[in-house]
C-alpha atoms as a PDB file:
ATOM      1  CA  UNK A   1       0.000   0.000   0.000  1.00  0.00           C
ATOM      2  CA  UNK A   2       1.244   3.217  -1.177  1.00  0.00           C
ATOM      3  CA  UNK A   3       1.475   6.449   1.219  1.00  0.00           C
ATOM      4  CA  UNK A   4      -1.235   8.053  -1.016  1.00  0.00           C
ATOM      5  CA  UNK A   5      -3.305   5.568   0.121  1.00  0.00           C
ATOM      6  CA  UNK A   6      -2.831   4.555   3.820  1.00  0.00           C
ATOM      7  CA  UNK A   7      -6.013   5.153   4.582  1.00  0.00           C
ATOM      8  CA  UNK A   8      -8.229   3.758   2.549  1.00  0.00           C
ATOM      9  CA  UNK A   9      -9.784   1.565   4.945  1.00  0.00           C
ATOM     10  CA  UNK A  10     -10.628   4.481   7.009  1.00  0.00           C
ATOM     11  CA  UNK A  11     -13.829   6.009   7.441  1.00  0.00           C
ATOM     12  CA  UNK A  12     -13.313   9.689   8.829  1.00  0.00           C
ATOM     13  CA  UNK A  13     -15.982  12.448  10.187  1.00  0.00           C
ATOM     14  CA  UNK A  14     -14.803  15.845   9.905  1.00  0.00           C
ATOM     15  CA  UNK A  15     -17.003  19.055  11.367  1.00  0.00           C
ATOM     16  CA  UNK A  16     -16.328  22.611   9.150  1.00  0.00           C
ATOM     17  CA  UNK A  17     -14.836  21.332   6.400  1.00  0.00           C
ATOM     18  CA  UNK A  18     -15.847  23.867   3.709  1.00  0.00           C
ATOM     19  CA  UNK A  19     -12.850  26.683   4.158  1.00  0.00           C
ATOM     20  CA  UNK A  20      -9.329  27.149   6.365  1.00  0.00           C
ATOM     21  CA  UNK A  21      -8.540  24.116   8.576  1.00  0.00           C
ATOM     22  CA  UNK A  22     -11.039  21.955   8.017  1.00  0.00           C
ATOM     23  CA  UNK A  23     -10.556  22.206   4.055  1.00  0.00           C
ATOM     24  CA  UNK A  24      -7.207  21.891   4.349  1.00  0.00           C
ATOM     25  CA  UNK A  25      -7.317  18.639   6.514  1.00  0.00           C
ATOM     26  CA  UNK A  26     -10.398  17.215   4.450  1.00  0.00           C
ATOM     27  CA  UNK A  27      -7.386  17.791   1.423  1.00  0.00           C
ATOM     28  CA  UNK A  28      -5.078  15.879   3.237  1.00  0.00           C
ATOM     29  CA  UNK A  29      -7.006  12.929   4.323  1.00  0.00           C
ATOM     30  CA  UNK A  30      -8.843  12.560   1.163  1.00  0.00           C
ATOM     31  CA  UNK A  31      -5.342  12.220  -0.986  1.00  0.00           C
ATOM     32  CA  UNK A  32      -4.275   9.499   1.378  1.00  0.00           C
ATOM     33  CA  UNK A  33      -7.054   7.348   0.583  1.00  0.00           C
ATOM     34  CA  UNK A  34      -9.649   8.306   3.563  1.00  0.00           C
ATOM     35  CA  UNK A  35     -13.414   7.903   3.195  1.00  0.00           C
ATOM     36  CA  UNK A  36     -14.714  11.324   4.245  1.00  0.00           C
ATOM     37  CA  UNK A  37     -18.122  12.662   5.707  1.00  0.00           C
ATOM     38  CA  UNK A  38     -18.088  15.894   6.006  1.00  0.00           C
ATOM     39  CA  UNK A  39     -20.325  17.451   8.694  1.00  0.00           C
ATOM     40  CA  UNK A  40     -21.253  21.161   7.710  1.00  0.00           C
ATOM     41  CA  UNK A  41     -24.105  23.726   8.070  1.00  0.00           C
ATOM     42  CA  UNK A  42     -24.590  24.370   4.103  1.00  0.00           C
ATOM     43  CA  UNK A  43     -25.123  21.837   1.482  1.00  0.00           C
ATOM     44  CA  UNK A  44     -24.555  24.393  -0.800  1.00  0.00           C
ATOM     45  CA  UNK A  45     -21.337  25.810   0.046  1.00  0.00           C
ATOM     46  CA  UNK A  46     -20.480  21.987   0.891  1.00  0.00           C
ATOM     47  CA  UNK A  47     -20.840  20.726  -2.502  1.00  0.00           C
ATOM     48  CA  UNK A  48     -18.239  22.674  -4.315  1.00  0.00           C
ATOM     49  CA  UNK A  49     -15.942  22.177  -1.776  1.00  0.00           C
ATOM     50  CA  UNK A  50     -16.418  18.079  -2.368  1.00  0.00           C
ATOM     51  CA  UNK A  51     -16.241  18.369  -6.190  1.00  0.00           C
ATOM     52  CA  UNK A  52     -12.945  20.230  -5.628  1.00  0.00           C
ATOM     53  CA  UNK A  53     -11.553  17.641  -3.444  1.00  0.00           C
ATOM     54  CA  UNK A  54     -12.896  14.979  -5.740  1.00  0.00           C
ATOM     55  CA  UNK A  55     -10.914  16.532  -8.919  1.00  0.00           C
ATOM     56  CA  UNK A  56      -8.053  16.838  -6.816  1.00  0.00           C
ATOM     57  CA  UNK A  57      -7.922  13.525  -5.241  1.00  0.00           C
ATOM     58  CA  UNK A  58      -9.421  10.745  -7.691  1.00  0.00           C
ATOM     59  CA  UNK A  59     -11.173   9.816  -4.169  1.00  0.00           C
ATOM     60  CA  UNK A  60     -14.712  10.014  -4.968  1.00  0.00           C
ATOM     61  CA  UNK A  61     -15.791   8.554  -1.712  1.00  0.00           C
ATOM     62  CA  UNK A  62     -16.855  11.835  -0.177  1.00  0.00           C
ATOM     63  CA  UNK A  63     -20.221  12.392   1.190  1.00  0.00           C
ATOM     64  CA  UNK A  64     -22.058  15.476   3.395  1.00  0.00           C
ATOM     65  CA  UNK A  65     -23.957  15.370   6.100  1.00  0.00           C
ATOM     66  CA  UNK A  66     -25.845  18.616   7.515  1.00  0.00           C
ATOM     67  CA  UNK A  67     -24.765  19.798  10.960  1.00  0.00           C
ATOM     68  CA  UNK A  68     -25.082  23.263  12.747  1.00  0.00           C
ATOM     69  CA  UNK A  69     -23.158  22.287  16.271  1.00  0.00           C
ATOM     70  CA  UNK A  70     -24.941  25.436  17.104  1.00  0.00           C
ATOM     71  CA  UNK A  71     -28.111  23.543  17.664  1.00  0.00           C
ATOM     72  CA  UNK A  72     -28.541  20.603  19.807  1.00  0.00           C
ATOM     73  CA  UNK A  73     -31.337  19.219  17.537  1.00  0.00           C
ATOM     74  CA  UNK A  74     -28.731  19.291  14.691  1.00  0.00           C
ATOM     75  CA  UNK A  75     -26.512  17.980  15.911  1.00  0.00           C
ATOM     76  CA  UNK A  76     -28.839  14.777  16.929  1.00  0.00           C
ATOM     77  CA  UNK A  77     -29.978  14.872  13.245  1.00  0.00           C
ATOM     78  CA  UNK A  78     -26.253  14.918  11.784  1.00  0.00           C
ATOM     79  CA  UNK A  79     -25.195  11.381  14.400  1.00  0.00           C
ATOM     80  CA  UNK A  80     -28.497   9.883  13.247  1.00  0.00           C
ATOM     81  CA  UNK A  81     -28.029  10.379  10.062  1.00  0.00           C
ATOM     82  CA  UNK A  82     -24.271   9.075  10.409  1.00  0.00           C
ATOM     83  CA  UNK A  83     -25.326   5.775  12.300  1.00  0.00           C
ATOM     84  CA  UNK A  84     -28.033   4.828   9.687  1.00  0.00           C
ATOM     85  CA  UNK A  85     -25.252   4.113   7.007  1.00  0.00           C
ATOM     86  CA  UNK A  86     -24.341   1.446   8.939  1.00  0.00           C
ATOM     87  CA  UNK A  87     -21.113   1.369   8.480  1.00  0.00           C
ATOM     88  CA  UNK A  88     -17.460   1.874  10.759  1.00  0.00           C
ATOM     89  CA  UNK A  89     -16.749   5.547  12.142  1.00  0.00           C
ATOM     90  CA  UNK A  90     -12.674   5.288  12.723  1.00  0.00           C
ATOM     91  CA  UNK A  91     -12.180   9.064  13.266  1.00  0.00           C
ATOM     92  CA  UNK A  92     -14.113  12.177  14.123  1.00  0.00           C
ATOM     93  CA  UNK A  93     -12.395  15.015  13.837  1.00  0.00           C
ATOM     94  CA  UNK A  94     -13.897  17.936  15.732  1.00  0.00           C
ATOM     95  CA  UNK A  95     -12.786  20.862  13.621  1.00  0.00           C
ATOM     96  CA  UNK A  96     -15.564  23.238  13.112  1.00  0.00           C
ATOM     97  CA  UNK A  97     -15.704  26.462  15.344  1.00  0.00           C
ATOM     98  CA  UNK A  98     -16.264  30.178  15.829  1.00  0.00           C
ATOM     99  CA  UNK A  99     -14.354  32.916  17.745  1.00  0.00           C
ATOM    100  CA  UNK A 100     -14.894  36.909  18.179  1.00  0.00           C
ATOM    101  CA  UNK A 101     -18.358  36.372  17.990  1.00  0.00           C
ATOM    102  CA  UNK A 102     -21.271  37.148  20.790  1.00  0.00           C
ATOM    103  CA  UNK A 103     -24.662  36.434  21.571  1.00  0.00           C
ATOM    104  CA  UNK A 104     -26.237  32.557  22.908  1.00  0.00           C
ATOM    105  CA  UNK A 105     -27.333  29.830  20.559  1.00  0.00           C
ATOM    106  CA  UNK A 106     -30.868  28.254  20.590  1.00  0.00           C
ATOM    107  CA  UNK A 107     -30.661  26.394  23.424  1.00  0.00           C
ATOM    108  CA  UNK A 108     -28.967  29.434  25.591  1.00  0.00           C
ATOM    109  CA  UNK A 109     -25.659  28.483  25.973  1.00  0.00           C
ATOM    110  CA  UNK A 110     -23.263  31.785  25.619  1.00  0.00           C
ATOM    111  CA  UNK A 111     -22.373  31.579  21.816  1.00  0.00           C
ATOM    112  CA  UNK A 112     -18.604  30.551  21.547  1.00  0.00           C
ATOM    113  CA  UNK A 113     -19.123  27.592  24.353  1.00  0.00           C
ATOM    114  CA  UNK A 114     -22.372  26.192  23.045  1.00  0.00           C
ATOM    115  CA  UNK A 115     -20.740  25.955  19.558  1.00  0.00           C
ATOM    116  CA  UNK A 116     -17.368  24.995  20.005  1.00  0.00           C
ATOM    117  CA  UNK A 117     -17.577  22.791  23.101  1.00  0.00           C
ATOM    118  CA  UNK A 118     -21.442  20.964  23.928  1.00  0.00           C
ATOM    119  CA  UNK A 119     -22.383  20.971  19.999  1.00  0.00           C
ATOM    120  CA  UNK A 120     -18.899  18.768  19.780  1.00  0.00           C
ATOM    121  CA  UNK A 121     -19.563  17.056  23.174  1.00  0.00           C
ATOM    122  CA  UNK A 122     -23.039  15.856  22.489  1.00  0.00           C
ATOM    123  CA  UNK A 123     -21.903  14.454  18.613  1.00  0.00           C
ATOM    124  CA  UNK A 124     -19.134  12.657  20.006  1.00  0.00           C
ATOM    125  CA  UNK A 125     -21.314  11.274  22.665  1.00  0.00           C
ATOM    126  CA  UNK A 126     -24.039   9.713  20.196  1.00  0.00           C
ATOM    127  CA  UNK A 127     -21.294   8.763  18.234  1.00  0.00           C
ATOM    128  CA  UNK A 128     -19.053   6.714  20.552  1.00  0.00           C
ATOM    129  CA  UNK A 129     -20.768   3.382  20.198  1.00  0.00           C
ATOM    130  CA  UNK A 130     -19.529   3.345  16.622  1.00  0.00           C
ATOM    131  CA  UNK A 131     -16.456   4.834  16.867  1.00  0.00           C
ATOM    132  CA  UNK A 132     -15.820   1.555  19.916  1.00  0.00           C
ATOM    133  CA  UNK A 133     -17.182  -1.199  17.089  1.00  0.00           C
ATOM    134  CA  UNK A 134     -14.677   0.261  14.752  1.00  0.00           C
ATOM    135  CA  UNK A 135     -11.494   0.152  17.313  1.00  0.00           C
ATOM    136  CA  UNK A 136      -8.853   1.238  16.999  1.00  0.00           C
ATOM    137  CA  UNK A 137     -10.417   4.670  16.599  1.00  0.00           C
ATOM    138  CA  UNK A 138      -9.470   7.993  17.122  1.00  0.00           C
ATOM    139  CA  UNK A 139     -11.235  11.391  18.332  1.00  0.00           C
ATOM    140  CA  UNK A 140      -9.529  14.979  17.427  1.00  0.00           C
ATOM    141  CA  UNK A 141     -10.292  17.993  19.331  1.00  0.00           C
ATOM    142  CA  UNK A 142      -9.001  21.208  17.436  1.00  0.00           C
ATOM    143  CA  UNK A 143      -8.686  23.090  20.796  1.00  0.00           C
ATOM    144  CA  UNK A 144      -6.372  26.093  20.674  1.00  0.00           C
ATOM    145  CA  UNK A 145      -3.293  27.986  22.785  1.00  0.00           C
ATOM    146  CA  UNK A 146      -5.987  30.445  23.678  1.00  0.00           C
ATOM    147  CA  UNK A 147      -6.797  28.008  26.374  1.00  0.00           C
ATOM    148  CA  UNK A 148      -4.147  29.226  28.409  1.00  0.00           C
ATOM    149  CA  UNK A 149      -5.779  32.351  28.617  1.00  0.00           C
ATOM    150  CA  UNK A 150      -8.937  31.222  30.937  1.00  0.00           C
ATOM    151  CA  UNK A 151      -8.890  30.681  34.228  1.00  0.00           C
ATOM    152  CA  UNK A 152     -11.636  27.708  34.760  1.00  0.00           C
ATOM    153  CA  UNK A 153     -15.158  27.643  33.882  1.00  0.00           C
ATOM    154  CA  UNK A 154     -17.927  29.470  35.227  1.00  0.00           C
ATOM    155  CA  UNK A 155     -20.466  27.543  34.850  1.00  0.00           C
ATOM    156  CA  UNK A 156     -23.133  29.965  35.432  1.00  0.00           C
ATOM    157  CA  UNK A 157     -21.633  32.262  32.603  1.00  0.00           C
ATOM    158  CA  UNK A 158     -21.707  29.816  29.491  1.00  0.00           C
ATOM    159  CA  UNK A 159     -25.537  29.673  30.285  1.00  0.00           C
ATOM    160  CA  UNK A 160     -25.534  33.431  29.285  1.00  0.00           C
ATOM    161  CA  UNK A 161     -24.868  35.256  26.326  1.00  0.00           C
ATOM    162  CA  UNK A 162     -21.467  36.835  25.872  1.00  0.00           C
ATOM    163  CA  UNK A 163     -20.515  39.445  28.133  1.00  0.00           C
ATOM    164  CA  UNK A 164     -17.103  40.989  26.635  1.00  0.00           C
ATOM    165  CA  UNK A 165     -16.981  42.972  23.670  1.00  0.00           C
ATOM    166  CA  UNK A 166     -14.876  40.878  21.271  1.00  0.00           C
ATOM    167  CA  UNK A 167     -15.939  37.702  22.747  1.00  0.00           C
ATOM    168  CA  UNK A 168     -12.361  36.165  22.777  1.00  0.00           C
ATOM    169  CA  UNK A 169     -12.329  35.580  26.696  1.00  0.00           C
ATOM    170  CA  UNK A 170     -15.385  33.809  26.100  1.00  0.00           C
ATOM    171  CA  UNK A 171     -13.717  31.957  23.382  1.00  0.00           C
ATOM    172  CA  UNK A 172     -10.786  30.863  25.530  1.00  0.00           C
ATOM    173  CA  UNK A 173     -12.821  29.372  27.768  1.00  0.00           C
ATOM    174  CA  UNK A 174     -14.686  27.097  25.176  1.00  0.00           C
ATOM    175  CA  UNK A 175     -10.976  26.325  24.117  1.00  0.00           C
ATOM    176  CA  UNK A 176     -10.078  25.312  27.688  1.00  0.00           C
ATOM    177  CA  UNK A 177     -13.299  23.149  27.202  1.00  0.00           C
ATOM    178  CA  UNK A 178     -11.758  21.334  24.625  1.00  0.00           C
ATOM    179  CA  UNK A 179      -8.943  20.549  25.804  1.00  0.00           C
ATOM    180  CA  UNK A 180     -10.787  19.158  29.466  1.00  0.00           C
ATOM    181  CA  UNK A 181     -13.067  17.430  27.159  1.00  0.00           C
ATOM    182  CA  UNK A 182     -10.291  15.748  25.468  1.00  0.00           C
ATOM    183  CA  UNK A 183      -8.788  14.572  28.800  1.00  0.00           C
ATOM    184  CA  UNK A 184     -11.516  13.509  30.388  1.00  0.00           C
ATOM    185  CA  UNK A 185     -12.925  11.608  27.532  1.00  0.00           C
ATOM    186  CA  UNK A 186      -9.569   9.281  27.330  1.00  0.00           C
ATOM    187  CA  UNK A 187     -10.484   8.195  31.302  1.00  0.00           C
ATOM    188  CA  UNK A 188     -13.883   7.646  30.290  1.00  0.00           C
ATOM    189  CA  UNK A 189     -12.977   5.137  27.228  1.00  0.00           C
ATOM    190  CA  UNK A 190      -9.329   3.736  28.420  1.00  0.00           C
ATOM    191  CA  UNK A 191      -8.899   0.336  27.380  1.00  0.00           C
ATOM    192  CA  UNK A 192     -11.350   0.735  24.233  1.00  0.00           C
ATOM    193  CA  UNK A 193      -9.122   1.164  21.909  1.00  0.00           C
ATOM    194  CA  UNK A 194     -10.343   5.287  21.516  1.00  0.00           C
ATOM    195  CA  UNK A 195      -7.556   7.416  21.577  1.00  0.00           C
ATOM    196  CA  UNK A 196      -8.537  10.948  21.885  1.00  0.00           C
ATOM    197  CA  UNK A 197      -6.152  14.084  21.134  1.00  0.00           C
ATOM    198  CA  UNK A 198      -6.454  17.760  21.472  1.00  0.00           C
ATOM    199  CA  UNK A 199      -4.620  19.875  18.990  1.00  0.00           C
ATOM    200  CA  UNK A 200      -3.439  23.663  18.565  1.00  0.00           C
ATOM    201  CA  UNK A 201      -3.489  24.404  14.917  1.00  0.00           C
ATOM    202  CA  UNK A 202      -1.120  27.106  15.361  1.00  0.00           C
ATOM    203  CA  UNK A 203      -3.000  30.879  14.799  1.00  0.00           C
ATOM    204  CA  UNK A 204      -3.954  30.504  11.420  1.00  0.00           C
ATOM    205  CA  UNK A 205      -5.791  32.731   9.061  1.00  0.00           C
ATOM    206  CA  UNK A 206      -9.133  30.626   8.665  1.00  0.00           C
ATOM    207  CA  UNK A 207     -13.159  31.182   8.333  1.00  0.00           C
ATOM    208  CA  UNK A 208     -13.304  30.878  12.215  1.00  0.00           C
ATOM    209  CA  UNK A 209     -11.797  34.677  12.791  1.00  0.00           C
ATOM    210  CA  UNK A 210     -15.437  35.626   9.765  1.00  0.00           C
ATOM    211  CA  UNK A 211     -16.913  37.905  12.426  1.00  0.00           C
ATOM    212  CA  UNK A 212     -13.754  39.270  14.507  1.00  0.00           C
ATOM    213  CA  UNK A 213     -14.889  42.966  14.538  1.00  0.00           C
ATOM    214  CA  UNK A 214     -13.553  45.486  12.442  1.00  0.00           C
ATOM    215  CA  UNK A 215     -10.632  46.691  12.346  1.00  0.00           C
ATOM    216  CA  UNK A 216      -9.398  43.885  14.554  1.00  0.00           C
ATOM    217  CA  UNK A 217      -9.892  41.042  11.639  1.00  0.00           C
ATOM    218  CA  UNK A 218      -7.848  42.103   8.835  1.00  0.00           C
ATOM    219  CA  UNK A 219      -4.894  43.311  11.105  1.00  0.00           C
ATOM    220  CA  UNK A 220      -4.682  39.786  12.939  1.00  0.00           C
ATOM    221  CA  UNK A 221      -5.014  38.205   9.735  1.00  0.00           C
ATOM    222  CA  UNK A 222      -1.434  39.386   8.250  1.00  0.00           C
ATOM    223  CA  UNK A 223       0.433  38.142  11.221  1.00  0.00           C
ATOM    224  CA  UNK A 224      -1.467  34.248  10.976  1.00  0.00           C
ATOM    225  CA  UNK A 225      -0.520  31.344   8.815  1.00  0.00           C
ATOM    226  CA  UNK A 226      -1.780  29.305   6.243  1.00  0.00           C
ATOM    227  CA  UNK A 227      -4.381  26.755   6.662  1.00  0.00           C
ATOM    228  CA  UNK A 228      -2.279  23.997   5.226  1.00  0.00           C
ATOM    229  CA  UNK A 229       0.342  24.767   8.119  1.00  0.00           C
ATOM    230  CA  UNK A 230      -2.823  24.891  10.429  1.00  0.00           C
ATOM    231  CA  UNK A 231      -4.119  21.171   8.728  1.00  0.00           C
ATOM    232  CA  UNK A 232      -0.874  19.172  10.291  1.00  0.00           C
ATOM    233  CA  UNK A 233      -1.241  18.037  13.447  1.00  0.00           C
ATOM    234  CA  UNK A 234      -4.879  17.628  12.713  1.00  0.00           C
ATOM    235  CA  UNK A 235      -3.913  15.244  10.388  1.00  0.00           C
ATOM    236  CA  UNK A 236      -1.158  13.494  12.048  1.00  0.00           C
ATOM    237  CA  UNK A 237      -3.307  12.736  15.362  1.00  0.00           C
ATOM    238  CA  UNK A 238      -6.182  11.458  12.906  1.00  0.00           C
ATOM    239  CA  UNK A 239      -4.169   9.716  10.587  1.00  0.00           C
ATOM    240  CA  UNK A 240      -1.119   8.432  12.249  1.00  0.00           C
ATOM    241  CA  UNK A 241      -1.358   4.779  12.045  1.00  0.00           C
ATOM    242  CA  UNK A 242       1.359   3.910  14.915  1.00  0.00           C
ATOM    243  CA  UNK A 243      -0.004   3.760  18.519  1.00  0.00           C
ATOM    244  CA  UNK A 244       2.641   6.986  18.684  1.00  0.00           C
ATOM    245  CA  UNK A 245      -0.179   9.667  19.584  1.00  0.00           C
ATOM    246  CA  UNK A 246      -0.654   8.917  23.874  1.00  0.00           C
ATOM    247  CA  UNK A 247      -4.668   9.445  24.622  1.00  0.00           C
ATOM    248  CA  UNK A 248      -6.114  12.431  26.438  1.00  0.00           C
ATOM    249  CA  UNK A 249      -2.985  14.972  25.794  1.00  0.00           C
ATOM    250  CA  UNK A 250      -2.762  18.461  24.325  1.00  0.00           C
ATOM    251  CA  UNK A 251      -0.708  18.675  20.729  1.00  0.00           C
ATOM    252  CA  UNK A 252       0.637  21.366  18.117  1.00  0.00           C
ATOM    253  CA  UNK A 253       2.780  20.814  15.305  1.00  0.00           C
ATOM    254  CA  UNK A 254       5.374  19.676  17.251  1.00  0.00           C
ATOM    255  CA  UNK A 255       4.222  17.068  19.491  1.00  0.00           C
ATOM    256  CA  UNK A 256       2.588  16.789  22.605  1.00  0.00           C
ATOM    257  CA  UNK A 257       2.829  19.856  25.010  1.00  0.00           C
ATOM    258  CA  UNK A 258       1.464  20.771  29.060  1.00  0.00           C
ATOM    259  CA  UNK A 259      -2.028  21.736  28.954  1.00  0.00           C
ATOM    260  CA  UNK A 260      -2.744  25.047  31.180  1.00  0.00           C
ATOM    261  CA  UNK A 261      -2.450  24.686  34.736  1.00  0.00           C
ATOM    262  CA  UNK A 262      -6.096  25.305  34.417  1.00  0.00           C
ATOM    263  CA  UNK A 263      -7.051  22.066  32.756  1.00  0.00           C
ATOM    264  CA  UNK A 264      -7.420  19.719  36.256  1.00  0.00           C
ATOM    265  CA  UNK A 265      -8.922  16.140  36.402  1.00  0.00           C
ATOM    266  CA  UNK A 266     -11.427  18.017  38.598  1.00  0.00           C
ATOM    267  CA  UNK A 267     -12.667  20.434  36.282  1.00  0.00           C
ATOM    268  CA  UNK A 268     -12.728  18.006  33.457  1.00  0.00           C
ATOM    269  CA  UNK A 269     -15.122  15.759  35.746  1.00  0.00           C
ATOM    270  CA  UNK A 270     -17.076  18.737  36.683  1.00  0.00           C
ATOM    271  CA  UNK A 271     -17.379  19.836  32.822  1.00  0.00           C
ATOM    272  CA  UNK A 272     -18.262  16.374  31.634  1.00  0.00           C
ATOM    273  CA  UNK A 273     -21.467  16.160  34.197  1.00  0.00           C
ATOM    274  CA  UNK A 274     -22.881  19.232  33.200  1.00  0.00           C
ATOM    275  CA  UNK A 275     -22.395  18.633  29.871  1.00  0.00           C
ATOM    276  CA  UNK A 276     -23.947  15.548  29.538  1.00  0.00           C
ATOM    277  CA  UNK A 277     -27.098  17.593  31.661  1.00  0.00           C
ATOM    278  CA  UNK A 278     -27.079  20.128  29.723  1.00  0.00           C
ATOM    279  CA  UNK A 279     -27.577  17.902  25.795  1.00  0.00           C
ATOM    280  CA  UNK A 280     -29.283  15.494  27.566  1.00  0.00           C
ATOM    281  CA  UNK A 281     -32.901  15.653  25.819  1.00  0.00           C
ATOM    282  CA  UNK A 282     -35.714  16.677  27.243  1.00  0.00           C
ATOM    283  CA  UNK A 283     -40.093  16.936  26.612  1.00  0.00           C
ATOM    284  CA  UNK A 284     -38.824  20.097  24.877  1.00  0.00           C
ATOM    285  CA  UNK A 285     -35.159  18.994  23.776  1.00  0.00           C
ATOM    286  CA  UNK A 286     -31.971  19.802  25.971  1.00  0.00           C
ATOM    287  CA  UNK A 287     -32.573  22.388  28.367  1.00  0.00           C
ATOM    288  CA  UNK A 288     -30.174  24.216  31.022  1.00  0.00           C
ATOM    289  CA  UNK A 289     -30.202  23.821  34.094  1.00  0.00           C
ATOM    290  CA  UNK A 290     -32.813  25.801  35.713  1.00  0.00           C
END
C-alpha cells in the first residue's frame, strides 16, 4: 500500500470542512485514501468544496452530512443520520468552530461555548458506540493555545450570552473546554481502543476569525498562517497509524505539550457532568439547568 493511500480503509468524520482548517485537513485525508463525511451547516457551500476535493484527489468517496453544532437538535440529526449508514466511524475530527463572535445559541448556551464545546460534546457522545465497534479509533479535538488564557469555567456564565466585547475571553474558555473534554474523555474510554487528542493548529488565518470585529480582523489576519500549516497536526493525530499519539494529551505541530495549569482532572469531571445535563434531551429537547 502506497502512502497516497494509507487510509483507505478508514472512514473519517470531519465538522467545518468547507474553508481554512477543516478544508485543508479534508485535502489531506482525502489524498491518502480516507473515506470522508463531512459534517457542515450548508449543502450548498459543501458541494463545491467536495467536487474540488474529488478533482483533486481521484477519491470520490466523499459524502455530506448537515450539521449546525450550534443547535442541539442538529446535531442529533447529523449522528443519526451518520449511524443509519451502517457502516465503521474510525475518526471524528472535531474541527468546526467560531471565535470573536457574541450572543447565545438556541438552546442558551453563551455563543462561543455552546458551539465549540457541547455541539462537539453531544456528537461525540451519540457517536461513541460506533467509533468503539470500529477500534482502533481515534477522536480529534481542534482546541487552541488560547486556552491558556482562561482561568476555569464558570459555569453559570456559558448559560448566558457573551458578556465581553470581542468575545475572545469567552472563546478561551470554550478552548479550555476542549482541551478538558479531550482529557476527560480518554479516562472515560481507556482500554477501548479510543484514543482521543487535542490539537493547537497554530493561529492561522481561517473562516473561524469571519466575524472578529472590524478593524481587529484584517490586522490579525497578516500576522497568521496558512491553513495547510494549520491542517498538520490535525492530520497526524487522525491519521497516524502507529499507537505513537498517547490518549487524552494536548498537541501542536510539534508534538505533545502541558495543557494550562487550568485544565485539572477536577474540572474536566465537573465539565463532563454538566455537559452531559445540559444535551441530555428533554419533553422540549436539551434544556439548562434551571
Amino acid at each position: 500500500m502506497t502512502a497516497e493511500q494509507d487510509l483507505e480503509d478508514r472512514t473519517i468524520l470531519i465538522t467545518g470542512a468547507t474553508t481554512g482548517i477543516g478544508r485543508a485537513t479534508a485535502a489531506a485525508l482525502a489524498g491518502r485514501g480516507a473515506s470522508l463525511i463531512l459534517a457542515c451547516r450548508s449543502e450548498e457551500r459543501t458541494r463545491p468544496v467536495i467536487e474540488g476535493l474529488v478533482e483533486a484527489s481521484g477519491n470520490d468517496r466523499i459524502s455530506f452530512v448537515p450539521l449546525d453544532l450550534a443547535e442541539l437538535e442538529s446535531v442529533r440529526a447529523c449522528a443519526g443520520a451518520v449511524l443509519e449508514r451502517d457502516e465503521p466511524l474510525h475518526v471524528l475530527l472535531n474541527n468546526a468552530g467560531l471565535a470573536g463572535q457574541r450572543g447565545s445559541t438556541p438552546d442558551g448556551f453563551e455563543l462561543a461555548f455552546g458551539t465549540n464545546h457541547l455541539g462537539h460534546f453531544l456528537l461525540t457522545g451519540l457517536l461513541l458506540d460506533r467509533l468503539r465497534a470500529s477500534a482502533p479509533a481515534r477522536v480529534v479535538t481542534v482546541a487552541s493555545h488560547s486556552h491558556y488564557q482562561a482561568d476555569g469555567i464558570d459555569f453559570e456564565a456559558v448559560r448566558r450570552p457573551t458578556r465581553s466585547l470581542t468575545g475572545m475571553p469567552e472563546y478561551a474558555v470554550s478552548k479550555l473546554a476542549n482541551v478538558l473534554f479531550t482529557q476527560e474523555l480518554a479516562r472515560r474510554t481507556e482500554g477501548e481502543g479510543i484514543t482521543t487528542a487535542a490539537v493547537h493548529p497554530g493561529v492561522i488565518a481561517s473562516d473561524i476569525w469571519r466575524r472578529l470585529p472590524w478593524p481587529l480582523r484584517p490586522i490579525a489576519l497578516t500576522f497568521m498562517g496558512s491553513p495547510e500549516n494549520g491542517a498538520r497536526a490535525s492530520v497526524h493525530c487522525a491519521a497516524d497509524l502507529e499507537p505513537t499519539v498517547r490518549s487524552g494529551l494536548y498537541h501542536d505541530a510539534a508534538g505533545p505539550r502541558p495543557a494550562s495549569a487550568a485544565a485539572t482532572g477536577e474540572l474536566a469531571a465537573a465539565l463532563w457532568e454538566h455537559s452531559e445535563r445540559w444535551t441530555a434531551p428533554g419533553p422540549d429537547g436539551a434544556e439548562p439547568d434551571p
